[in-house]
PDB file of N, CA and C in Angstrom:
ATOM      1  N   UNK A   1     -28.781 -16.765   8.108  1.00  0.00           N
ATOM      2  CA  UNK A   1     -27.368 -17.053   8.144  1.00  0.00           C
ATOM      3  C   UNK A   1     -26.614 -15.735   8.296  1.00  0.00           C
ATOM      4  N   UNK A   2     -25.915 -15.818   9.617  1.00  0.00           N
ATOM      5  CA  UNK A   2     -25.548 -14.250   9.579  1.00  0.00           C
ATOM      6  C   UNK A   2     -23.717 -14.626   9.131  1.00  0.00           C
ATOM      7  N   UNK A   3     -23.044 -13.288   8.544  1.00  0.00           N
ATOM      8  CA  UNK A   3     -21.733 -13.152   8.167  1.00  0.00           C
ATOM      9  C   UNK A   3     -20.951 -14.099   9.053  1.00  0.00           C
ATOM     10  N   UNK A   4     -20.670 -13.735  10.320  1.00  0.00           N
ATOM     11  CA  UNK A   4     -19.958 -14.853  11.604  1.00  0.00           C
ATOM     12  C   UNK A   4     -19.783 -15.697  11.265  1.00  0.00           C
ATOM     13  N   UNK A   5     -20.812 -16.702  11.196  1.00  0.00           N
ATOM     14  CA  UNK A   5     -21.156 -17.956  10.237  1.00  0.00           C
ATOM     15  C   UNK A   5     -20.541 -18.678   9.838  1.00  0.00           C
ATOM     16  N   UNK A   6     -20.653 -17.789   8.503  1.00  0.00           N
ATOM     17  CA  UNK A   6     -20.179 -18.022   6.922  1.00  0.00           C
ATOM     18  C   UNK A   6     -18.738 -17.592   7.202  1.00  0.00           C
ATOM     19  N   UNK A   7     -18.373 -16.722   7.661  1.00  0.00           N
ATOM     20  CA  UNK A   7     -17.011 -16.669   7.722  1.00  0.00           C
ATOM     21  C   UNK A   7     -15.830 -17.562   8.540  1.00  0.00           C
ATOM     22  N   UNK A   8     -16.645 -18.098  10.004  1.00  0.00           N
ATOM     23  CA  UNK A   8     -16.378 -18.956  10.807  1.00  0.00           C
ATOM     24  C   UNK A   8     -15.720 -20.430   9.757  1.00  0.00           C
ATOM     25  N   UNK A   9     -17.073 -20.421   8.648  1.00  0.00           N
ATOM     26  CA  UNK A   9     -16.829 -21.856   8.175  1.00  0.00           C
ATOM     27  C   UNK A   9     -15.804 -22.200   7.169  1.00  0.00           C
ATOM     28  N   UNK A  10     -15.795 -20.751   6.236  1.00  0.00           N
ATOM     29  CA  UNK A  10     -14.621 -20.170   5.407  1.00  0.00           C
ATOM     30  C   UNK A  10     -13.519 -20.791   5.330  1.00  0.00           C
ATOM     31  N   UNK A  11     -13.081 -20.058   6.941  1.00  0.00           N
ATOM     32  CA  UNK A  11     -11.933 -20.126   7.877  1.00  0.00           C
ATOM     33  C   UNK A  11     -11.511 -21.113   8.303  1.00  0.00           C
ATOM     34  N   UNK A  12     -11.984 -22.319   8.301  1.00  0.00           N
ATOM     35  CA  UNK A  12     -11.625 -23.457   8.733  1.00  0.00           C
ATOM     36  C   UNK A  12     -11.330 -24.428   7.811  1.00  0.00           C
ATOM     37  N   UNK A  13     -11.379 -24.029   6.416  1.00  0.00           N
ATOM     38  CA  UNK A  13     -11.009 -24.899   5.501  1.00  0.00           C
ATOM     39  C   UNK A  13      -9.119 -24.322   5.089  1.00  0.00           C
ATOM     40  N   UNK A  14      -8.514 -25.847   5.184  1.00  0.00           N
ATOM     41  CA  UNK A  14      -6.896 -25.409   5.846  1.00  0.00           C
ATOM     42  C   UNK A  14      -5.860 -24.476   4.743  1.00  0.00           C
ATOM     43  N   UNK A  15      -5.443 -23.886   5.164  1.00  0.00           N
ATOM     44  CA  UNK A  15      -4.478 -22.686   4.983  1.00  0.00           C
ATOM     45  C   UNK A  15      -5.416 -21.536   4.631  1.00  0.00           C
ATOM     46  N   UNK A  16      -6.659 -21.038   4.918  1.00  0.00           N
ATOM     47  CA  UNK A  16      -7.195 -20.109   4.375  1.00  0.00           C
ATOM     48  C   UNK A  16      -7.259 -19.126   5.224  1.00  0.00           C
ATOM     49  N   UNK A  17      -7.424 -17.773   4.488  1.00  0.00           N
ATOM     50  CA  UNK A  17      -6.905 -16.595   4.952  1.00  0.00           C
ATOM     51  C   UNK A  17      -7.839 -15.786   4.765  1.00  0.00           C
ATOM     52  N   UNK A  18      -8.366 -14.324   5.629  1.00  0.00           N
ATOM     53  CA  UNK A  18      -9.131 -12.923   4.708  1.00  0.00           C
ATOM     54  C   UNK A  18      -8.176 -12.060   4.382  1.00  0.00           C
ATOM     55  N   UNK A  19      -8.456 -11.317   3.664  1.00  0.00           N
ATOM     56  CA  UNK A  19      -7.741 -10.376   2.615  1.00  0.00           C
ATOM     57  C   UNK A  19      -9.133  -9.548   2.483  1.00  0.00           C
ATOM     58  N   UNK A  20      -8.403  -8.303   2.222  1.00  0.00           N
ATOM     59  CA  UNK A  20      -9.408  -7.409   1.783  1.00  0.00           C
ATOM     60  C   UNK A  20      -8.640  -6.614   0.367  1.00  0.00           C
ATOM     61  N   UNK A  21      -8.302  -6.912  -0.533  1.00  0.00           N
ATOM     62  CA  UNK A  21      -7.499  -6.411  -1.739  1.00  0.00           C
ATOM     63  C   UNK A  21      -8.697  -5.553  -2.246  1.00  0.00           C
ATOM     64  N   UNK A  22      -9.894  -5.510  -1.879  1.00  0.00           N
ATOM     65  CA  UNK A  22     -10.750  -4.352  -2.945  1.00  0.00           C
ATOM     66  C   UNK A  22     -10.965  -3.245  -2.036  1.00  0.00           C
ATOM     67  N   UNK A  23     -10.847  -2.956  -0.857  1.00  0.00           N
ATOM     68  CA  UNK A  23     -11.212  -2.666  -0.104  1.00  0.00           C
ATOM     69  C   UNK A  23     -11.692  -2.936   0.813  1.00  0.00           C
ATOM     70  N   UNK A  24     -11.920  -2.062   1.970  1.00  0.00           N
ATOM     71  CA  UNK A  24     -13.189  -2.730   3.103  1.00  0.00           C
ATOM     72  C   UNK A  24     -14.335  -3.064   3.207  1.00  0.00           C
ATOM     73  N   UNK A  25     -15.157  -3.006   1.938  1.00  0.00           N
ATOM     74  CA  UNK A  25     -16.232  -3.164   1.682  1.00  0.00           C
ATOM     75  C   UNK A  25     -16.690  -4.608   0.935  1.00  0.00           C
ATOM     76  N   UNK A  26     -15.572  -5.664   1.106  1.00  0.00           N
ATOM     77  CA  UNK A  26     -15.304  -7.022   0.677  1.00  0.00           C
ATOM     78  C   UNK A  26     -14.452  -7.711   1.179  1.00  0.00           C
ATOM     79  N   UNK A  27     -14.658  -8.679   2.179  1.00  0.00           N
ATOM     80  CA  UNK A  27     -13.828  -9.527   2.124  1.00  0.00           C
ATOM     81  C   UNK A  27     -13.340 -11.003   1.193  1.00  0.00           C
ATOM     82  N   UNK A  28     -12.529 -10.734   1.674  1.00  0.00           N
ATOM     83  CA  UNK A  28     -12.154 -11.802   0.423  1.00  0.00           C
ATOM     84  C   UNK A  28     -11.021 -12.574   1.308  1.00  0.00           C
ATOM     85  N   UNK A  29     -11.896 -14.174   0.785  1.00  0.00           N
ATOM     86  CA  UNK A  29     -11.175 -15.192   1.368  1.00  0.00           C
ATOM     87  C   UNK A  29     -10.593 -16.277   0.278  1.00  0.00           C
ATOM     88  N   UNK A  30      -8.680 -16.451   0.838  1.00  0.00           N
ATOM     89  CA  UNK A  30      -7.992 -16.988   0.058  1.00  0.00           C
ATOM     90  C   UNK A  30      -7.446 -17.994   0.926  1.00  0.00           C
ATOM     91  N   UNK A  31      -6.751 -19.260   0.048  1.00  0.00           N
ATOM     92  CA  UNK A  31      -5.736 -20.633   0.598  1.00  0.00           C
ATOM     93  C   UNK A  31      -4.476 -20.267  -0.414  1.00  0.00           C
ATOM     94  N   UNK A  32      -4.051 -20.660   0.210  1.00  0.00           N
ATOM     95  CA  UNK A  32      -2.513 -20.900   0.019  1.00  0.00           C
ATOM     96  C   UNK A  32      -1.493 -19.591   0.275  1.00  0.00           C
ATOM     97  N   UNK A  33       0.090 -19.683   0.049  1.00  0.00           N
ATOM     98  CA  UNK A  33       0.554 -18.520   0.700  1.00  0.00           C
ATOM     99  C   UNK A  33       0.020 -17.567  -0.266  1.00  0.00           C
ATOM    100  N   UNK A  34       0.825 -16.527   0.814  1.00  0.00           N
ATOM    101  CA  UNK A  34       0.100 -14.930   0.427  1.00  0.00           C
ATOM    102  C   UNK A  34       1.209 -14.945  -0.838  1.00  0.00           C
ATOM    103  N   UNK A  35       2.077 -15.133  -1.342  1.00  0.00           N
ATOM    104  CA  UNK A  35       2.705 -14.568  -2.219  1.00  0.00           C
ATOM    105  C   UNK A  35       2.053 -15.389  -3.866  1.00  0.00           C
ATOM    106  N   UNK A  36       1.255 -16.577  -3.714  1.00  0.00           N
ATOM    107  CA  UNK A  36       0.451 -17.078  -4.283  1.00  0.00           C
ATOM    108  C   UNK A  36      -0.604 -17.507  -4.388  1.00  0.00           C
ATOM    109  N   UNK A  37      -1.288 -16.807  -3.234  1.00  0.00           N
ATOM    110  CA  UNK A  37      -2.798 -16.782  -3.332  1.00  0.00           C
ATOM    111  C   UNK A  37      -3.899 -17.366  -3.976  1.00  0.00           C
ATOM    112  N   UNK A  38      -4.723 -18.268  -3.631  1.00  0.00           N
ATOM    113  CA  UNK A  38      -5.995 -17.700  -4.948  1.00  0.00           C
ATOM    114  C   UNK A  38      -7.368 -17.384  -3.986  1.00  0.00           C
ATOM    115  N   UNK A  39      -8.106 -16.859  -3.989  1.00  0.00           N
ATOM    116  CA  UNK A  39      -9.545 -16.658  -3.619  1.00  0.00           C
ATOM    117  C   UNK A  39     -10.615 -17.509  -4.297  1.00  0.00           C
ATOM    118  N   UNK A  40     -11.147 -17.711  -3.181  1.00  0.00           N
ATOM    119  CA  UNK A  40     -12.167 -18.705  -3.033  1.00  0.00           C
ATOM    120  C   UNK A  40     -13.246 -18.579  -3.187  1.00  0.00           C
ATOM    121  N   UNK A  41     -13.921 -17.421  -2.236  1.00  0.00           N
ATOM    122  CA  UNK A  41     -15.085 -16.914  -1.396  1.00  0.00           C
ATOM    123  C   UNK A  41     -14.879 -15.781  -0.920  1.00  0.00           C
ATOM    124  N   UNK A  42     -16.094 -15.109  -1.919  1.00  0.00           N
ATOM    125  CA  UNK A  42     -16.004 -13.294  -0.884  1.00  0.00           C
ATOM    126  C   UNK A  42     -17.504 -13.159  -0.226  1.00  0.00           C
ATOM    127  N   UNK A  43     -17.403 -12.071   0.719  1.00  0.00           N
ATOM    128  CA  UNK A  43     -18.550 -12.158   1.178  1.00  0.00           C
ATOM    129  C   UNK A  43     -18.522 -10.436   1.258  1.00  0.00           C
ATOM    130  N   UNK A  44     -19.995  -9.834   0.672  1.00  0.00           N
ATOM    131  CA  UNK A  44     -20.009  -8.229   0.712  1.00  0.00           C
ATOM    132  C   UNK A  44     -20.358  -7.958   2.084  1.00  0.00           C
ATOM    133  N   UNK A  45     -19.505  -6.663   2.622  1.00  0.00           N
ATOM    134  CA  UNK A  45     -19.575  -6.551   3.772  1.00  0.00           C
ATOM    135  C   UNK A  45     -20.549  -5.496   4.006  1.00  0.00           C
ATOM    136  N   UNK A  46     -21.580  -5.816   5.095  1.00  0.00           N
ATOM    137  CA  UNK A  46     -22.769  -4.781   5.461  1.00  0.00           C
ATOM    138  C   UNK A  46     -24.028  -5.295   4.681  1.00  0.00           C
ATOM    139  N   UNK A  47     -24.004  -6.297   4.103  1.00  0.00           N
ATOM    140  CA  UNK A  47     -25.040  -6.799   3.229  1.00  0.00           C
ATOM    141  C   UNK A  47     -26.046  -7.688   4.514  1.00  0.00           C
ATOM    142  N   UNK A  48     -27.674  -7.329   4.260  1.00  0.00           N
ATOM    143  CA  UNK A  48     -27.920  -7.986   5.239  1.00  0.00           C
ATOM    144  C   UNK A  48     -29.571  -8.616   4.204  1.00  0.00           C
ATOM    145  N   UNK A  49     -29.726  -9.870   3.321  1.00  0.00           N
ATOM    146  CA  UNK A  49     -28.630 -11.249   3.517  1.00  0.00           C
ATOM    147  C   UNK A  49     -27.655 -10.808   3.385  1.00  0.00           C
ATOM    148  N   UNK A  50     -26.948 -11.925   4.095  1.00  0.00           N
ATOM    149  CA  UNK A  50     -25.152 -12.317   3.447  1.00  0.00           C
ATOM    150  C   UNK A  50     -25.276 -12.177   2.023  1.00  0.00           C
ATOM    151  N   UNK A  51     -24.523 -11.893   1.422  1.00  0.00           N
ATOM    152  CA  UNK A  51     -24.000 -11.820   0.002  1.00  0.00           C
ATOM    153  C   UNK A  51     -22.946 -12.889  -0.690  1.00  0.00           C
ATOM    154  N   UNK A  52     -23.132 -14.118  -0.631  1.00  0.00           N
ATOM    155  CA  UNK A  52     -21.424 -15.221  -0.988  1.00  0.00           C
ATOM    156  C   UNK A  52     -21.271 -15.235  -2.101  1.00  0.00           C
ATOM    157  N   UNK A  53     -20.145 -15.334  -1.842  1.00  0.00           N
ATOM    158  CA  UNK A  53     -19.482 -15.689  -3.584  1.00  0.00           C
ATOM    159  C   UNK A  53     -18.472 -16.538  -3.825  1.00  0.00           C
ATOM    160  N   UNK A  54     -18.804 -17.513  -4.085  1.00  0.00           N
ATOM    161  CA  UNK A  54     -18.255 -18.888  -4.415  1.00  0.00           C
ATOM    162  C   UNK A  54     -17.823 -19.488  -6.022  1.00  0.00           C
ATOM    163  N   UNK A  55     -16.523 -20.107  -6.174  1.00  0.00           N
ATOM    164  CA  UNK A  55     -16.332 -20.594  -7.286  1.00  0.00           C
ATOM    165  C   UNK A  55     -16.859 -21.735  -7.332  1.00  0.00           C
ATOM    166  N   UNK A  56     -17.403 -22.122  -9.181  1.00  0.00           N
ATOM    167  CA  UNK A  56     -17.969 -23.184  -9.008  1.00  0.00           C
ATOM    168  C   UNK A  56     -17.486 -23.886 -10.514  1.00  0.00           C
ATOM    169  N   UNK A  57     -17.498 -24.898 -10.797  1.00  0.00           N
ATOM    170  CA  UNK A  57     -17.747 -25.760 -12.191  1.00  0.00           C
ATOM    171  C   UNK A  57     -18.744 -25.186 -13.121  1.00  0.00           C
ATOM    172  N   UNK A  58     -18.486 -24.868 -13.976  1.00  0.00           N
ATOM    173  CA  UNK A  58     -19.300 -24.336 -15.001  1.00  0.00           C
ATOM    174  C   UNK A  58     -20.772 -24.725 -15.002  1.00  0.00           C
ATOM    175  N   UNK A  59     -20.661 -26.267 -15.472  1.00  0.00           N
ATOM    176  CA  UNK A  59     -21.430 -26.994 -15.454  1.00  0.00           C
ATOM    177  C   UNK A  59     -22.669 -26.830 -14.035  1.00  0.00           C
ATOM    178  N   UNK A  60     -21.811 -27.216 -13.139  1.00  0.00           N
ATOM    179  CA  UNK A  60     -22.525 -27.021 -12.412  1.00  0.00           C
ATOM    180  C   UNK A  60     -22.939 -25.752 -11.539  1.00  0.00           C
ATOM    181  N   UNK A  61     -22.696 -24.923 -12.092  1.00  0.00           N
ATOM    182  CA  UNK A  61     -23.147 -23.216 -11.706  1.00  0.00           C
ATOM    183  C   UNK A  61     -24.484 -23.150 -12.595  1.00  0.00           C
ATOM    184  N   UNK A  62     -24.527 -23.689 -13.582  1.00  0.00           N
ATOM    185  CA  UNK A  62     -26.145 -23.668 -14.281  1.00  0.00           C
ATOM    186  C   UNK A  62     -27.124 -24.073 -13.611  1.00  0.00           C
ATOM    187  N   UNK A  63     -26.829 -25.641 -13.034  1.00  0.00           N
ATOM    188  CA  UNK A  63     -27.754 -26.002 -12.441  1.00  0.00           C
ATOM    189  C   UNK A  63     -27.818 -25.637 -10.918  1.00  0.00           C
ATOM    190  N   UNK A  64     -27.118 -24.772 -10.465  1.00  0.00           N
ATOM    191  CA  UNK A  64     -27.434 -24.339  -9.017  1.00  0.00           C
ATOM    192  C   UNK A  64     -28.177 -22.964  -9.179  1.00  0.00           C
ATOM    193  N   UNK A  65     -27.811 -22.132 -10.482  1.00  0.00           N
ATOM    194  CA  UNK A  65     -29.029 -20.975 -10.951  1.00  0.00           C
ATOM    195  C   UNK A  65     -30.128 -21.238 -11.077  1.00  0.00           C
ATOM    196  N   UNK A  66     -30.405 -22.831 -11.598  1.00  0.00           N
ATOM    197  CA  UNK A  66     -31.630 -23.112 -12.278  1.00  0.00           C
ATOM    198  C   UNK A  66     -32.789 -23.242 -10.830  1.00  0.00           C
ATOM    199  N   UNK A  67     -31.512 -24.495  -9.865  1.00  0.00           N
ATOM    200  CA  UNK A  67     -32.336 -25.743  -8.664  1.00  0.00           C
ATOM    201  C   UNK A  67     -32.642 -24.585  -7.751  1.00  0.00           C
ATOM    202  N   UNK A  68     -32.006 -23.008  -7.382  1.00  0.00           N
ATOM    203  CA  UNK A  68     -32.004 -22.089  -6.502  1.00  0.00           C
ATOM    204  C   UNK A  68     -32.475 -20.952  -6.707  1.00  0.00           C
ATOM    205  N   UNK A  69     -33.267 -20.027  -6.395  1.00  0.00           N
ATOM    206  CA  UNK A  69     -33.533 -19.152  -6.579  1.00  0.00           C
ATOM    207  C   UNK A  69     -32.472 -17.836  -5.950  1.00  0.00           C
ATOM    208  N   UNK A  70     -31.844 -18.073  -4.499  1.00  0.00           N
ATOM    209  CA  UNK A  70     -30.837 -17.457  -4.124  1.00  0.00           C
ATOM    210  C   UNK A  70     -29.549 -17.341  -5.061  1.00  0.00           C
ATOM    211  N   UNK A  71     -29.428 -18.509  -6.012  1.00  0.00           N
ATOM    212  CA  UNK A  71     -27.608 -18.134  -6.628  1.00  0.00           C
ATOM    213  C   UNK A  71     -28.043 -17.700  -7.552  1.00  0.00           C
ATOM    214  N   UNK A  72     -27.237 -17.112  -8.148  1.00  0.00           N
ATOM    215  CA  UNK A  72     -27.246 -16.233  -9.321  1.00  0.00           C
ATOM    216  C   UNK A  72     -25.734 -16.490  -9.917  1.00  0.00           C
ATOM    217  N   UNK A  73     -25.823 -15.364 -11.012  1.00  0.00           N
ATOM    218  CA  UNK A  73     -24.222 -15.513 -12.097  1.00  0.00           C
ATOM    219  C   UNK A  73     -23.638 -14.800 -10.495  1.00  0.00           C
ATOM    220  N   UNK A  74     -22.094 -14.898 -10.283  1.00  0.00           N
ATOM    221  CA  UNK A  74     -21.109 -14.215  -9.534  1.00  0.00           C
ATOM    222  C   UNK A  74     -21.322 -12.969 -10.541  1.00  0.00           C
ATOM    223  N   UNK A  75     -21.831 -11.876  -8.999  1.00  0.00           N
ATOM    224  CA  UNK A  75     -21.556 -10.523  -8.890  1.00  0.00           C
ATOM    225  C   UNK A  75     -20.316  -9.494  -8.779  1.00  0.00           C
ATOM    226  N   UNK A  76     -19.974  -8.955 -10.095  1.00  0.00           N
ATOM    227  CA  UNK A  76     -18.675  -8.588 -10.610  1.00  0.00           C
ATOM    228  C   UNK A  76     -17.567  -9.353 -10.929  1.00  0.00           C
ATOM    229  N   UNK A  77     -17.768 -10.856 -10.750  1.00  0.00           N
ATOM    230  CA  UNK A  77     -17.058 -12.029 -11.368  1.00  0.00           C
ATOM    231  C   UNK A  77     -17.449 -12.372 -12.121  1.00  0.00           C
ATOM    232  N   UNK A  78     -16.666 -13.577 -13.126  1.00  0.00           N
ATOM    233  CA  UNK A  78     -16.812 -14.030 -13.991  1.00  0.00           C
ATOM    234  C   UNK A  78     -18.281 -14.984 -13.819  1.00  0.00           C
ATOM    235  N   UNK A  79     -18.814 -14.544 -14.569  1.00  0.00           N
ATOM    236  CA  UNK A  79     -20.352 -15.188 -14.620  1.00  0.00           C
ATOM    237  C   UNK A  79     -20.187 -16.820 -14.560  1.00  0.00           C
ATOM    238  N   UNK A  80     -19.136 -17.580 -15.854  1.00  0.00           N
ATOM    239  CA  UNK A  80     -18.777 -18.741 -16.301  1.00  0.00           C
ATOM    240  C   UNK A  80     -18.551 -19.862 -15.098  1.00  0.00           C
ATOM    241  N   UNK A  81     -17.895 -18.797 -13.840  1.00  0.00           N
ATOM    242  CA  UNK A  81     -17.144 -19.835 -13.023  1.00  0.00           C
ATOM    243  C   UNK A  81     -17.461 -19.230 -11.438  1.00  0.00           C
ATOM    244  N   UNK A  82     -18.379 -18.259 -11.672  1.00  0.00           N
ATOM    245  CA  UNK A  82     -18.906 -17.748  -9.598  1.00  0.00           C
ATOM    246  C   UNK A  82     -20.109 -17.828  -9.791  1.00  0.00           C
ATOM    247  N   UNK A  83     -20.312 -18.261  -8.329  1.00  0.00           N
ATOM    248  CA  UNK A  83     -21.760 -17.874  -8.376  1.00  0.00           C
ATOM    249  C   UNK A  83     -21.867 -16.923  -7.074  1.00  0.00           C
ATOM    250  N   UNK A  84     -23.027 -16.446  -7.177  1.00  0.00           N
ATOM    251  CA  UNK A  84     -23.353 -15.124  -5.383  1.00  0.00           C
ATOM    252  C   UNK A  84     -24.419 -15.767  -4.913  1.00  0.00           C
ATOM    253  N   UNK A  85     -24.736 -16.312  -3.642  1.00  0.00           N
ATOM    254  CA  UNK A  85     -25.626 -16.781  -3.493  1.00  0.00           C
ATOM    255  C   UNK A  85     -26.335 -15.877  -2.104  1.00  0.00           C
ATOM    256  N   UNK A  86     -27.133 -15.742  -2.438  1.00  0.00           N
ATOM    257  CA  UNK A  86     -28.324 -14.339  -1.095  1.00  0.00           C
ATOM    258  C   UNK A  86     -28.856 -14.991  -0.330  1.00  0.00           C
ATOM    259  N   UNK A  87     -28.123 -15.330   1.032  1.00  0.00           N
ATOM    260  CA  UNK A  87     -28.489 -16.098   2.230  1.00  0.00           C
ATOM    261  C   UNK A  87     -29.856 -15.987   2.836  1.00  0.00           C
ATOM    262  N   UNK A  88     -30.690 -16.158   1.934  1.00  0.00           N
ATOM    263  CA  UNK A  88     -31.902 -15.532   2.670  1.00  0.00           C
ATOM    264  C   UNK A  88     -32.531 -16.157   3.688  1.00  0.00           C
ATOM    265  N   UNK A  89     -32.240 -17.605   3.630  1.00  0.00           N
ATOM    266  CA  UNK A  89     -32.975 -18.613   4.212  1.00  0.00           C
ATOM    267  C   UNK A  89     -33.481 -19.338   3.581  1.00  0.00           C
ATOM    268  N   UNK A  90     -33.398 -19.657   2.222  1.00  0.00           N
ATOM    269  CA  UNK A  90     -34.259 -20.614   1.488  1.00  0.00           C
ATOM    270  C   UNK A  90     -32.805 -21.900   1.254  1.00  0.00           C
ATOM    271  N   UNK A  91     -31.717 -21.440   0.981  1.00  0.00           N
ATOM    272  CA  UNK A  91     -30.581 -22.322   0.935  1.00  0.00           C
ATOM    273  C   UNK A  91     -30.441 -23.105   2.285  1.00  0.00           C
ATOM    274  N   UNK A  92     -30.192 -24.589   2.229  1.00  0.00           N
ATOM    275  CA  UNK A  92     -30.116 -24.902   3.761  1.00  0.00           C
ATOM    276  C   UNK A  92     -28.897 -24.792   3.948  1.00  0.00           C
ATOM    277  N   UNK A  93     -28.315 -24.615   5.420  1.00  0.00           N
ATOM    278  CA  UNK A  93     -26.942 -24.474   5.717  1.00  0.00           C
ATOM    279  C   UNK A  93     -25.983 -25.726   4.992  1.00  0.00           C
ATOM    280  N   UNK A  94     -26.191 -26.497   5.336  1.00  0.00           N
ATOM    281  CA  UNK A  94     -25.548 -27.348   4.539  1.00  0.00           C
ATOM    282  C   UNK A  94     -25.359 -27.481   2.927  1.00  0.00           C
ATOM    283  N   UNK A  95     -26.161 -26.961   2.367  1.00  0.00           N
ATOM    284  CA  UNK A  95     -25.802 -27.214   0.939  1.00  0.00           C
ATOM    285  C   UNK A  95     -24.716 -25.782   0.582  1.00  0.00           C
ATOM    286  N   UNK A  96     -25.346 -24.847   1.617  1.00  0.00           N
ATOM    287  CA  UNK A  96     -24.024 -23.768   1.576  1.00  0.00           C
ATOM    288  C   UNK A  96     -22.702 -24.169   1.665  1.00  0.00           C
ATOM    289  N   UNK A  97     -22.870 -24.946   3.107  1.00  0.00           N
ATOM    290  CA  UNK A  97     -21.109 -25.563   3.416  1.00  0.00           C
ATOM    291  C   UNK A  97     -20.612 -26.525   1.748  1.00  0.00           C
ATOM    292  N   UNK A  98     -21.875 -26.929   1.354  1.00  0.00           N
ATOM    293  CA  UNK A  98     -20.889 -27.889   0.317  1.00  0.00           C
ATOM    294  C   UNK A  98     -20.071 -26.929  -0.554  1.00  0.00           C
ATOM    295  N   UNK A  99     -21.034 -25.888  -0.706  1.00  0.00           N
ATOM    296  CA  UNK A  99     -20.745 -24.659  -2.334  1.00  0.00           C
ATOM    297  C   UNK A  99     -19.519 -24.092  -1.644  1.00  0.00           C
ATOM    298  N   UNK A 100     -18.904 -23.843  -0.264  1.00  0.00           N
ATOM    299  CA  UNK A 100     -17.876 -23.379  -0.185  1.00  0.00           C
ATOM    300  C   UNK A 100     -16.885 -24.592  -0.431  1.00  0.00           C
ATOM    301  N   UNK A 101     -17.228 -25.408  -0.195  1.00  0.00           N
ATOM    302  CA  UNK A 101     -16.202 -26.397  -0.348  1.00  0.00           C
ATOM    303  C   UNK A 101     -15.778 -26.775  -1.317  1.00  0.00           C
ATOM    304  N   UNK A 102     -17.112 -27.102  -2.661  1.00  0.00           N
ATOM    305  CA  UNK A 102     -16.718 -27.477  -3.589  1.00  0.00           C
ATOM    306  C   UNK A 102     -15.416 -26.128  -4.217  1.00  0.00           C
ATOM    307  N   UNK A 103     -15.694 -24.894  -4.039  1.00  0.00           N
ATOM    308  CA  UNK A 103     -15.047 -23.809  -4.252  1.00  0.00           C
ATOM    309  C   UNK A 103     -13.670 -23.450  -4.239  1.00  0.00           C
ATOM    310  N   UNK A 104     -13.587 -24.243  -2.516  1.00  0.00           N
ATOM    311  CA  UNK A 104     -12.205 -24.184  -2.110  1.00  0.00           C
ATOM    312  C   UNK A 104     -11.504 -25.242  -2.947  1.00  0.00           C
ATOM    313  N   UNK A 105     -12.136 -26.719  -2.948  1.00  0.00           N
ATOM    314  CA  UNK A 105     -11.204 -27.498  -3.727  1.00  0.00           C
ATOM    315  C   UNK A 105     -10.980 -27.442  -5.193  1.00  0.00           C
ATOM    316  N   UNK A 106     -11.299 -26.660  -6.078  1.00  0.00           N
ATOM    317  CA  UNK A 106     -11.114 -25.883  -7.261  1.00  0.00           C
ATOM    318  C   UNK A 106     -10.309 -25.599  -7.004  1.00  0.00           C
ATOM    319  N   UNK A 107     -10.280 -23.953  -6.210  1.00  0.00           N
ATOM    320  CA  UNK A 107      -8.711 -23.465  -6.002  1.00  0.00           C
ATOM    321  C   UNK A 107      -7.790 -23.938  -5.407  1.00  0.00           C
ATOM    322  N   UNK A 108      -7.973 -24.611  -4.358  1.00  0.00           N
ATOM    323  CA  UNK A 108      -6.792 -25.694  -3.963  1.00  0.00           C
ATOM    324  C   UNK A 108      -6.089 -26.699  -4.179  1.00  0.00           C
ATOM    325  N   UNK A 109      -7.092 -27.778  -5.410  1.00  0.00           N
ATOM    326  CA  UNK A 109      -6.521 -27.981  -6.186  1.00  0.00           C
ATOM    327  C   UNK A 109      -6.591 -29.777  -6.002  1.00  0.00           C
ATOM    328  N   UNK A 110      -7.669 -29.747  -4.524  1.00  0.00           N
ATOM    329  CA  UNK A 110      -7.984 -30.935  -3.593  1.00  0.00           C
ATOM    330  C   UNK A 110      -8.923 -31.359  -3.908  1.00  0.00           C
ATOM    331  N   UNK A 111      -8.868 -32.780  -3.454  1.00  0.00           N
ATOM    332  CA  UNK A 111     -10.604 -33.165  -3.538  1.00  0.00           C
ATOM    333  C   UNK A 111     -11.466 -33.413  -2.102  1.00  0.00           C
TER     334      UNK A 111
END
């Protein structure tokens, strides 16, 4: 799964935006306006896997550590509520698209 991708698919979930607020060495993808923001999904840039980072349900961030060997606690996020998942190829594309999704509709606020 290369960055393109993942960012392609990001991007298409509606009003969402990149931002780079840490620098260039992260993007960071947000919905809603810029003057109220929230972030969704970052992806480390130059990382080769992809590097994602997705919000998730508590609950269910345990059991995607447990069912996956790729996710892990969110890297420099809150452990409780991200997860990072290392595109290696063992995740199928699709269960990726769900984890961004479920992500986005957290912060958006949608179902």
């Amino acid at each position: 799964m290369d960055h393109k991708t993942v960012e392609e698919y990001i991007l298409s979930m509606p009003n969402s935006w990149l931002d780079h607020p840490f620098g260039e060495s992260v993007a960071v993808y947000k919905t809603g306006p810029k003057d109220d923001a929230h972030m969704f999904a970052l992806i480390t840039e130059g990382k080769d896997p992809v590097q994602l980072s997705v919000k998730c349900a508590p609950e269910l961030a345990i059991v995607l550590r447990e069912t996956y060997d790729e996710v892990m606690p969110g890297y420099h996020l809150n452990k409780k509520h991200w997860n990072t998942i290392v595109l290696a190829g063992q995740t199928p594309w699709d269960e990726v698209q769900g984890f961004i999704r479920h992500s986005y509709h957290l912060v958006a606020g949608t179902h």
